[in-house]
ModelCIF file with pLDDT and N, C-alpha, C, O atoms, coordinates in Angstrom:
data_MODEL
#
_entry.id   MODEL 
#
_entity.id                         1 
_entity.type                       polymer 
_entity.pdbx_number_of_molecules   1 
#
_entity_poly.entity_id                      1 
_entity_poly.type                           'polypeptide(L)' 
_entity_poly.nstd_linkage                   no 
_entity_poly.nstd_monomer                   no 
_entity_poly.pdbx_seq_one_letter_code       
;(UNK)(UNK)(UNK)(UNK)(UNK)(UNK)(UNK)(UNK)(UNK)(UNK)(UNK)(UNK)(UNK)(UNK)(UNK)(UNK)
(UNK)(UNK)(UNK)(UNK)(UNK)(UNK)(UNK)(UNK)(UNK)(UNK)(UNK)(UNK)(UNK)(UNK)(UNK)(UNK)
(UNK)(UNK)(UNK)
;
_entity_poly.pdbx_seq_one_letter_code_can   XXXXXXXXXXXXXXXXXXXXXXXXXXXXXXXXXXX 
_entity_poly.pdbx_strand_id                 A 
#
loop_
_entity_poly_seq.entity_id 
_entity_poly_seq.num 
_entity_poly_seq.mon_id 
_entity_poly_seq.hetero 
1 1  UNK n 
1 2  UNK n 
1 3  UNK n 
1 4  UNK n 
1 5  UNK n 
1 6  UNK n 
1 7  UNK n 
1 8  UNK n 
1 9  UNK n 
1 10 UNK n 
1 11 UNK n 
1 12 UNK n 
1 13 UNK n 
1 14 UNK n 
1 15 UNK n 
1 16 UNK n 
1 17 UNK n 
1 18 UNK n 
1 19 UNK n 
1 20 UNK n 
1 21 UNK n 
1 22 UNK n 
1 23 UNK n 
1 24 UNK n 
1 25 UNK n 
1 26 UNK n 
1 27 UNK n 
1 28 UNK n 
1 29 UNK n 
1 30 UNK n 
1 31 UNK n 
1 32 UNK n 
1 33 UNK n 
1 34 UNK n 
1 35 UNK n 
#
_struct_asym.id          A 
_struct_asym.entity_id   1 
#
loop_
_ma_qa_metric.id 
_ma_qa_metric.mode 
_ma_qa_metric.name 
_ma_qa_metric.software_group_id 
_ma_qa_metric.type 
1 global pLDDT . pLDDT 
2 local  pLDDT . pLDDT 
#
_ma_qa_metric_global.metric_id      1 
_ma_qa_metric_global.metric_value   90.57 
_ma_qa_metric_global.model_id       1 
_ma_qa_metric_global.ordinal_id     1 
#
loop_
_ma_qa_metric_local.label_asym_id 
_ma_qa_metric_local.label_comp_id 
_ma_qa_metric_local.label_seq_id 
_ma_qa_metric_local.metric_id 
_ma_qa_metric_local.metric_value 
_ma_qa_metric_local.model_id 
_ma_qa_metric_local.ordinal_id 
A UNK 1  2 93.00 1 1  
A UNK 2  2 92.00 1 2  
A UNK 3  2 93.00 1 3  
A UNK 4  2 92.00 1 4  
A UNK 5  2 91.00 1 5  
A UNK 6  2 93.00 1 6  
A UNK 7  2 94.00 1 7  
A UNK 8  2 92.00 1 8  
A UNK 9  2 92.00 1 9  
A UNK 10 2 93.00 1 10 
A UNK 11 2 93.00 1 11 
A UNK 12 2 91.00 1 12 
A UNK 13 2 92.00 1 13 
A UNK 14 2 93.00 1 14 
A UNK 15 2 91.00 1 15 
A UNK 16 2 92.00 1 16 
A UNK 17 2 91.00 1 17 
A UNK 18 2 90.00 1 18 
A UNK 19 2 89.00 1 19 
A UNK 20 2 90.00 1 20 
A UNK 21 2 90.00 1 21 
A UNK 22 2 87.00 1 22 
A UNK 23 2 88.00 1 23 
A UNK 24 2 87.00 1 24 
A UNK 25 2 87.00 1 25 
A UNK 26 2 88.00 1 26 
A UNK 27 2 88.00 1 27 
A UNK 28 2 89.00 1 28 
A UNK 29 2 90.00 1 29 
A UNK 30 2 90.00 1 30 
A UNK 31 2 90.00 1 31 
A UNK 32 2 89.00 1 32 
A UNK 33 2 90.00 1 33 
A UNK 34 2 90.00 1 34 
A UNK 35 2 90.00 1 35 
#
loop_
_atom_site.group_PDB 
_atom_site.id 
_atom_site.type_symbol 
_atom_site.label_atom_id 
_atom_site.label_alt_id 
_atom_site.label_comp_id 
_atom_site.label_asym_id 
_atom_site.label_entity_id 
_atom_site.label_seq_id 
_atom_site.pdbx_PDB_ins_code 
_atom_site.Cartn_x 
_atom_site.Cartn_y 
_atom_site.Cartn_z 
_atom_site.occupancy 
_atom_site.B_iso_or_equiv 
_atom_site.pdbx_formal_charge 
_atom_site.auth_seq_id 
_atom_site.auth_comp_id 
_atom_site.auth_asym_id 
_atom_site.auth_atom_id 
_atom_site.pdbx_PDB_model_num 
ATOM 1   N N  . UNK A 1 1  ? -16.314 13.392  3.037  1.00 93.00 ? 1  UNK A N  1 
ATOM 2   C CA . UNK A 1 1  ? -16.154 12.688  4.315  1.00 93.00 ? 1  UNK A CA 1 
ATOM 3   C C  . UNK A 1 1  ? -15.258 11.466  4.140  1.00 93.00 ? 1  UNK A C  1 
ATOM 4   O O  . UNK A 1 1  ? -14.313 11.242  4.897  1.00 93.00 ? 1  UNK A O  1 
ATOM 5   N N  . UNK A 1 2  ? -15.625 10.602  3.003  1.00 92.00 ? 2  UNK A N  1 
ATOM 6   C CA . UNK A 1 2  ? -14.677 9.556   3.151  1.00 92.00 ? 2  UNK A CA 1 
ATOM 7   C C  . UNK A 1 2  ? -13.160 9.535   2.464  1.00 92.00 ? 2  UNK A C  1 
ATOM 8   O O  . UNK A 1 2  ? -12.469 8.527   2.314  1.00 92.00 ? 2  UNK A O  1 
ATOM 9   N N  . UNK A 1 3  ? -12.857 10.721  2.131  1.00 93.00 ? 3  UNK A N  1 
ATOM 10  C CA . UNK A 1 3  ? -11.340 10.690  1.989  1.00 93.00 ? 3  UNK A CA 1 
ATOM 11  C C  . UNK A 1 3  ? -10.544 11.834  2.518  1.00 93.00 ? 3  UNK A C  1 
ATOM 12  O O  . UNK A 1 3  ? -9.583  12.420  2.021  1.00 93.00 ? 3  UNK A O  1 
ATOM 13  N N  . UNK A 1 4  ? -11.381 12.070  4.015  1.00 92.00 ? 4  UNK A N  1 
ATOM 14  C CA . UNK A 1 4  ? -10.720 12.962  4.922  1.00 92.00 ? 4  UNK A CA 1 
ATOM 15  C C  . UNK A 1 4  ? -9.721  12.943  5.365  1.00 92.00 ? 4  UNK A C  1 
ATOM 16  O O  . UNK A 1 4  ? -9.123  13.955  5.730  1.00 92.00 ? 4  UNK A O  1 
ATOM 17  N N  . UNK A 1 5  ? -9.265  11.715  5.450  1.00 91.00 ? 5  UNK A N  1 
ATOM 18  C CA . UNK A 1 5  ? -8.097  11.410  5.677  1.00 91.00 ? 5  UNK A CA 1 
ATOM 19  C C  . UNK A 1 5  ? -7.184  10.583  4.928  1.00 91.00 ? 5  UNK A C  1 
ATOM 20  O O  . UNK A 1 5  ? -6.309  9.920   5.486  1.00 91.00 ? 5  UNK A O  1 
ATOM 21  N N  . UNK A 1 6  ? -7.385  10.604  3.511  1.00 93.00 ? 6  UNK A N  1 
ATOM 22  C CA . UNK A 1 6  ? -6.674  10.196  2.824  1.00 93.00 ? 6  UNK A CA 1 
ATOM 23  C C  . UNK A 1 6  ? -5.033  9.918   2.541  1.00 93.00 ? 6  UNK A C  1 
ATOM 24  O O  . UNK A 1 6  ? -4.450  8.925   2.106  1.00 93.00 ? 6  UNK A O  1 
ATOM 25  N N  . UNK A 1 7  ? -4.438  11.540  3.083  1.00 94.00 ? 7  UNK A N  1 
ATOM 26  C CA . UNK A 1 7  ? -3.493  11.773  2.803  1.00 94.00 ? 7  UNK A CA 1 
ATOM 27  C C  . UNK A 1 7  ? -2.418  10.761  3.887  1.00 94.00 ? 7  UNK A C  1 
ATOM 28  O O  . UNK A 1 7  ? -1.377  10.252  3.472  1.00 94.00 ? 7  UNK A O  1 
ATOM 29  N N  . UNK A 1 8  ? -2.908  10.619  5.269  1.00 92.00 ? 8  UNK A N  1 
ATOM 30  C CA . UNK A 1 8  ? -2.381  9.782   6.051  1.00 92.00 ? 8  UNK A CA 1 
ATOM 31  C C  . UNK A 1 8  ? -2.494  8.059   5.867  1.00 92.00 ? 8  UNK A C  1 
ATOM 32  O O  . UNK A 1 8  ? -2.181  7.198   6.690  1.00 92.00 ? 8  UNK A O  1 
ATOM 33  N N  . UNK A 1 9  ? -2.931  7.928   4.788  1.00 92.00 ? 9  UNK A N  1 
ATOM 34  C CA . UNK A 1 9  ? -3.381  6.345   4.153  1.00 92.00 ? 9  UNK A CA 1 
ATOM 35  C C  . UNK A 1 9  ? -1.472  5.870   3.320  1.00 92.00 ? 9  UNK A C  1 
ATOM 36  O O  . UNK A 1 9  ? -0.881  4.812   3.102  1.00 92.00 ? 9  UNK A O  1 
ATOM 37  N N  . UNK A 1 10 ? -1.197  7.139   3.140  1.00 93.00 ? 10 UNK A N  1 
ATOM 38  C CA . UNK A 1 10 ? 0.281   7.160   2.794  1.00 93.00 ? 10 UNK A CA 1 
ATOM 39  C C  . UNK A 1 10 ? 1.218   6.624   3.467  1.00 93.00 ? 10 UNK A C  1 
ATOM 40  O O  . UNK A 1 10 ? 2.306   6.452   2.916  1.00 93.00 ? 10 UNK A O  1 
ATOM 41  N N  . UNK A 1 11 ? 0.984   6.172   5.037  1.00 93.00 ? 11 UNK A N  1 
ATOM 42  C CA . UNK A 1 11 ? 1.968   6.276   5.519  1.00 93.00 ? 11 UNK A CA 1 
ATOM 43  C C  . UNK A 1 11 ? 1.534   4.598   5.813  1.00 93.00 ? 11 UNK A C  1 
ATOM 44  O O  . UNK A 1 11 ? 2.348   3.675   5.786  1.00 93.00 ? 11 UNK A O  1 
ATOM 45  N N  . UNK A 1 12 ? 0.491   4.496   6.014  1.00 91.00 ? 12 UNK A N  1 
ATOM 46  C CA . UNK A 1 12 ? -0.167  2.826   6.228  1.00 91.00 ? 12 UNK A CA 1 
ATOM 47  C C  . UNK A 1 12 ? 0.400   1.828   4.381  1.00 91.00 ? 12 UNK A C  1 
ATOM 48  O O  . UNK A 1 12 ? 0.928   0.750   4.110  1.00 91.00 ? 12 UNK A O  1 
ATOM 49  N N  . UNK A 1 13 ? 0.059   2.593   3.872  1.00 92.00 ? 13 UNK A N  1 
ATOM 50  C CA . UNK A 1 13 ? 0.550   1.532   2.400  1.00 92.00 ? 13 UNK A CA 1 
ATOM 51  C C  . UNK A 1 13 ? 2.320   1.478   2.264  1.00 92.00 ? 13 UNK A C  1 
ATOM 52  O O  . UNK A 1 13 ? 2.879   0.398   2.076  1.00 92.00 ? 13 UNK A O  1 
ATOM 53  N N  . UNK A 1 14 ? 2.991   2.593   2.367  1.00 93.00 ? 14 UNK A N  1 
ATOM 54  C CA . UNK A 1 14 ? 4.685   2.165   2.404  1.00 93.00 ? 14 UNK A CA 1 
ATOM 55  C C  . UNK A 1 14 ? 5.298   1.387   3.406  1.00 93.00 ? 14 UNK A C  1 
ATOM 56  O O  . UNK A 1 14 ? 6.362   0.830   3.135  1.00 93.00 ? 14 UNK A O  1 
ATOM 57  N N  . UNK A 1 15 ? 4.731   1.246   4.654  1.00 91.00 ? 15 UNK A N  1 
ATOM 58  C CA . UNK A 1 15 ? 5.314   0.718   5.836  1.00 91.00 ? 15 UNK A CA 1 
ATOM 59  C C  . UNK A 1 15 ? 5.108   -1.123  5.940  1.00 91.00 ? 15 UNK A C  1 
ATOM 60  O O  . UNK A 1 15 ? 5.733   -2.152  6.196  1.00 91.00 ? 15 UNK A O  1 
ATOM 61  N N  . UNK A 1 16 ? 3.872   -0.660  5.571  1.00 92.00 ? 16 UNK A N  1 
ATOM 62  C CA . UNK A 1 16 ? 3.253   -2.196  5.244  1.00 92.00 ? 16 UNK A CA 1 
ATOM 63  C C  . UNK A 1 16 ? 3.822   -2.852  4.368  1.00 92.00 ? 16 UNK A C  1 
ATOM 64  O O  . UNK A 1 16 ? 4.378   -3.917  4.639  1.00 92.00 ? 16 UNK A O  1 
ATOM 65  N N  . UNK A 1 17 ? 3.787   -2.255  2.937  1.00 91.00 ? 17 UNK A N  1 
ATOM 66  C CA . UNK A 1 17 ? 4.393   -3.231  2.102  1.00 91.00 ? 17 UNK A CA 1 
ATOM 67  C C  . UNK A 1 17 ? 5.713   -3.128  2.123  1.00 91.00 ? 17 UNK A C  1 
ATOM 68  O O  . UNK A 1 17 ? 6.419   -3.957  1.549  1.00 91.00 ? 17 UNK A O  1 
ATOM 69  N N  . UNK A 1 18 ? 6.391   -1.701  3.042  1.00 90.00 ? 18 UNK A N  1 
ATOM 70  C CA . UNK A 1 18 ? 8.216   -1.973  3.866  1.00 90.00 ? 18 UNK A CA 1 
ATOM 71  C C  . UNK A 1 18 ? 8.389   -3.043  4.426  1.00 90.00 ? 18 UNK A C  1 
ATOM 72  O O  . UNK A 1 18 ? 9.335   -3.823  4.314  1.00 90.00 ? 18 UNK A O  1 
ATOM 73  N N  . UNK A 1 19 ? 7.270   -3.125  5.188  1.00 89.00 ? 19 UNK A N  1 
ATOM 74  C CA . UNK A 1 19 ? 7.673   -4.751  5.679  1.00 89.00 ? 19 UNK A CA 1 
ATOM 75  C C  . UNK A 1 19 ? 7.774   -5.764  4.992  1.00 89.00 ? 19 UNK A C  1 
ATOM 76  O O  . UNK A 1 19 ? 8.800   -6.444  4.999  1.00 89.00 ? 19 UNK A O  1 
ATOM 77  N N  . UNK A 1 20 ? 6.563   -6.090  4.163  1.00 90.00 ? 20 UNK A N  1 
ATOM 78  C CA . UNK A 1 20 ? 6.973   -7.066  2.968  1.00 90.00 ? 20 UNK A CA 1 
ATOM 79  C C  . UNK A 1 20 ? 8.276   -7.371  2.237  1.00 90.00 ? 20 UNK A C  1 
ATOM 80  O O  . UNK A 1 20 ? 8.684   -8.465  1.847  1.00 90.00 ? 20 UNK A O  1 
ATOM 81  N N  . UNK A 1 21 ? 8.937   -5.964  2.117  1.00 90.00 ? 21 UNK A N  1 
ATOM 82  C CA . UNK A 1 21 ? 9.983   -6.374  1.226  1.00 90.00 ? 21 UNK A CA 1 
ATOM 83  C C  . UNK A 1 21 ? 11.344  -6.590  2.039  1.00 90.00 ? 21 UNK A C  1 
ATOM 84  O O  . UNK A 1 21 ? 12.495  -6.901  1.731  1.00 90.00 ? 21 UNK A O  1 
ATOM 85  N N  . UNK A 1 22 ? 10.710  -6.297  3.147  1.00 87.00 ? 22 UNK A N  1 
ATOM 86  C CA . UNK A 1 22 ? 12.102  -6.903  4.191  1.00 87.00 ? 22 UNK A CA 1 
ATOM 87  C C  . UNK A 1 22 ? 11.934  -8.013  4.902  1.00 87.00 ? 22 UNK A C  1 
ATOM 88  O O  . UNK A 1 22 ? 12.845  -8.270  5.690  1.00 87.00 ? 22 UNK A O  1 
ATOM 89  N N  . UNK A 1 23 ? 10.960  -8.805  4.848  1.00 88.00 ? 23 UNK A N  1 
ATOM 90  C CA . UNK A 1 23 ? 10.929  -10.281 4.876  1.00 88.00 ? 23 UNK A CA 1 
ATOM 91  C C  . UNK A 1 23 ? 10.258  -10.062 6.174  1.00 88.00 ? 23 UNK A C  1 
ATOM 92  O O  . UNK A 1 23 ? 10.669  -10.946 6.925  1.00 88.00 ? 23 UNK A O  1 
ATOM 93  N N  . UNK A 1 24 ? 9.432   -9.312  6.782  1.00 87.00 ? 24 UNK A N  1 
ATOM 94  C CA . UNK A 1 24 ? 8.409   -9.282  7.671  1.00 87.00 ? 24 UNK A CA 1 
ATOM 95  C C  . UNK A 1 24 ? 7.353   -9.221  7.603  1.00 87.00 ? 24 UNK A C  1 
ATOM 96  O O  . UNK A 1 24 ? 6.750   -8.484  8.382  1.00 87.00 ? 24 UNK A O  1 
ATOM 97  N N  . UNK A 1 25 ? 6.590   -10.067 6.518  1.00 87.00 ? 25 UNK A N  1 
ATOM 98  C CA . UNK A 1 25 ? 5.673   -10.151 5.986  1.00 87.00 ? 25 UNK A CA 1 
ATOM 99  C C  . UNK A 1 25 ? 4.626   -10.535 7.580  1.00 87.00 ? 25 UNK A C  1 
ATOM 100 O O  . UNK A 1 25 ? 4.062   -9.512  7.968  1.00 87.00 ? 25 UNK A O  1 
ATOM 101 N N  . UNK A 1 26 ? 4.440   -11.319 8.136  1.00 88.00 ? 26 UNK A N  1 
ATOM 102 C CA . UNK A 1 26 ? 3.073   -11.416 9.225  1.00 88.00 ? 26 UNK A CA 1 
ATOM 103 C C  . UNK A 1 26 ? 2.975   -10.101 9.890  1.00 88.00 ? 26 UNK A C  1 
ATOM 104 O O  . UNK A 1 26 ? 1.808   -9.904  10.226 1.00 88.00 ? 26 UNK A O  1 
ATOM 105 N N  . UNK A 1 27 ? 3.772   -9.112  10.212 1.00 88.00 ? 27 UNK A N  1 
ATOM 106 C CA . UNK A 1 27 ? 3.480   -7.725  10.847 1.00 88.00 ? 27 UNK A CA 1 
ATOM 107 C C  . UNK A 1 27 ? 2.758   -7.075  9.577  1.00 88.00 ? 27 UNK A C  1 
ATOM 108 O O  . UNK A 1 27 ? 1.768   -6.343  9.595  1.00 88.00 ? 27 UNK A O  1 
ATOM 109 N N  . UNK A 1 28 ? 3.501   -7.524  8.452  1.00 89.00 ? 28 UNK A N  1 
ATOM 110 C CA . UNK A 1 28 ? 2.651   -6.129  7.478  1.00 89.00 ? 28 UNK A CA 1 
ATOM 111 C C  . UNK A 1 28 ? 1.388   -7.089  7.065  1.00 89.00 ? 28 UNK A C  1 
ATOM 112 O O  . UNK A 1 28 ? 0.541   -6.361  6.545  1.00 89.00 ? 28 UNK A O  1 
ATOM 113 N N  . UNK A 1 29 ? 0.903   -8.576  7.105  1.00 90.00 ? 29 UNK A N  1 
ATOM 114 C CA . UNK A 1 29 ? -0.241  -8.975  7.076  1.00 90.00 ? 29 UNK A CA 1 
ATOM 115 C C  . UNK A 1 29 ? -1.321  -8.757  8.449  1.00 90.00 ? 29 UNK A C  1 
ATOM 116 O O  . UNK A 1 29 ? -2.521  -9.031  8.452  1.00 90.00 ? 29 UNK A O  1 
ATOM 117 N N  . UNK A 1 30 ? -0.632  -8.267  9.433  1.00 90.00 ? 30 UNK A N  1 
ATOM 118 C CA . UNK A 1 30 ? -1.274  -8.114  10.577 1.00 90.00 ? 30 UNK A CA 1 
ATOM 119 C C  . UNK A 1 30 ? -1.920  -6.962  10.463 1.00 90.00 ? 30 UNK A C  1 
ATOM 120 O O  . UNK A 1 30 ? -3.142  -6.813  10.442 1.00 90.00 ? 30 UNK A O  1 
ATOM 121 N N  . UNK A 1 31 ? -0.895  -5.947  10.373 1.00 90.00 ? 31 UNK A N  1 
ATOM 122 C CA . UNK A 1 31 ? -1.285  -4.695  9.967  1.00 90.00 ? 31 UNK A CA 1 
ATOM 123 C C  . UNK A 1 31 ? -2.423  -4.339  9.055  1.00 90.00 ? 31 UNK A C  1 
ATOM 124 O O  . UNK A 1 31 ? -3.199  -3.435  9.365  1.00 90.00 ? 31 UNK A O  1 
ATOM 125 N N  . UNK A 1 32 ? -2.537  -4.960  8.038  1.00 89.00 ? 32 UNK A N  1 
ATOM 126 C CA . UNK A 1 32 ? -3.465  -5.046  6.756  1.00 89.00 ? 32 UNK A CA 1 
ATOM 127 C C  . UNK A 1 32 ? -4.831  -5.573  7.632  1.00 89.00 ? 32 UNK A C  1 
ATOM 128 O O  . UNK A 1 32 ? -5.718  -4.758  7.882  1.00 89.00 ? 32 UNK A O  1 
ATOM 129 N N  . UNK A 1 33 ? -4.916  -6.668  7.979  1.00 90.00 ? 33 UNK A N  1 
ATOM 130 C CA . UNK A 1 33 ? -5.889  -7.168  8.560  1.00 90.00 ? 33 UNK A CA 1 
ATOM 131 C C  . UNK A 1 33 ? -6.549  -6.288  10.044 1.00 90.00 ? 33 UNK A C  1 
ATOM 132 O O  . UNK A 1 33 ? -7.758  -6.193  10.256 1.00 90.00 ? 33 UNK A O  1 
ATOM 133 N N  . UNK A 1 34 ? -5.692  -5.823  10.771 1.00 90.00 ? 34 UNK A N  1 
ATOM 134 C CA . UNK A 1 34 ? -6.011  -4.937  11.803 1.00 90.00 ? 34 UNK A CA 1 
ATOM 135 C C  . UNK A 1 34 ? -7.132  -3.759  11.838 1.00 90.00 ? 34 UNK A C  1 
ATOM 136 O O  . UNK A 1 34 ? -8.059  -3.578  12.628 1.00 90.00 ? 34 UNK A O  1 
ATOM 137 N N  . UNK A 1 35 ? -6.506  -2.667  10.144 1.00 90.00 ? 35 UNK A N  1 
ATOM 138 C CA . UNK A 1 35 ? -7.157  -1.643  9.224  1.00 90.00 ? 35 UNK A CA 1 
ATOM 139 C C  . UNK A 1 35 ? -8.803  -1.954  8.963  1.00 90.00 ? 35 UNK A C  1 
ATOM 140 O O  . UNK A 1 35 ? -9.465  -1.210  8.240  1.00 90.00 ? 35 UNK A O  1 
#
């Protein structure tokens, strides 16, 4: 049950820390905190 959806957790960890490395760090801390 709890890693039913694991595979879509893929798309939440690259985007997020995409943002980080493009200097939009409060969307990808928003994001994090939102989860």
């Amino acid at each position: 049950i709890y890693t039913l959806a694991i595979i879509p957790l893929a798309l939440q960890y690259t985007f997020v820390d995409g943002l980080t490395a493009l200097g939009i760090a409060p969307a990808a801390i928003s994001l994090s905190l939102f989860r």
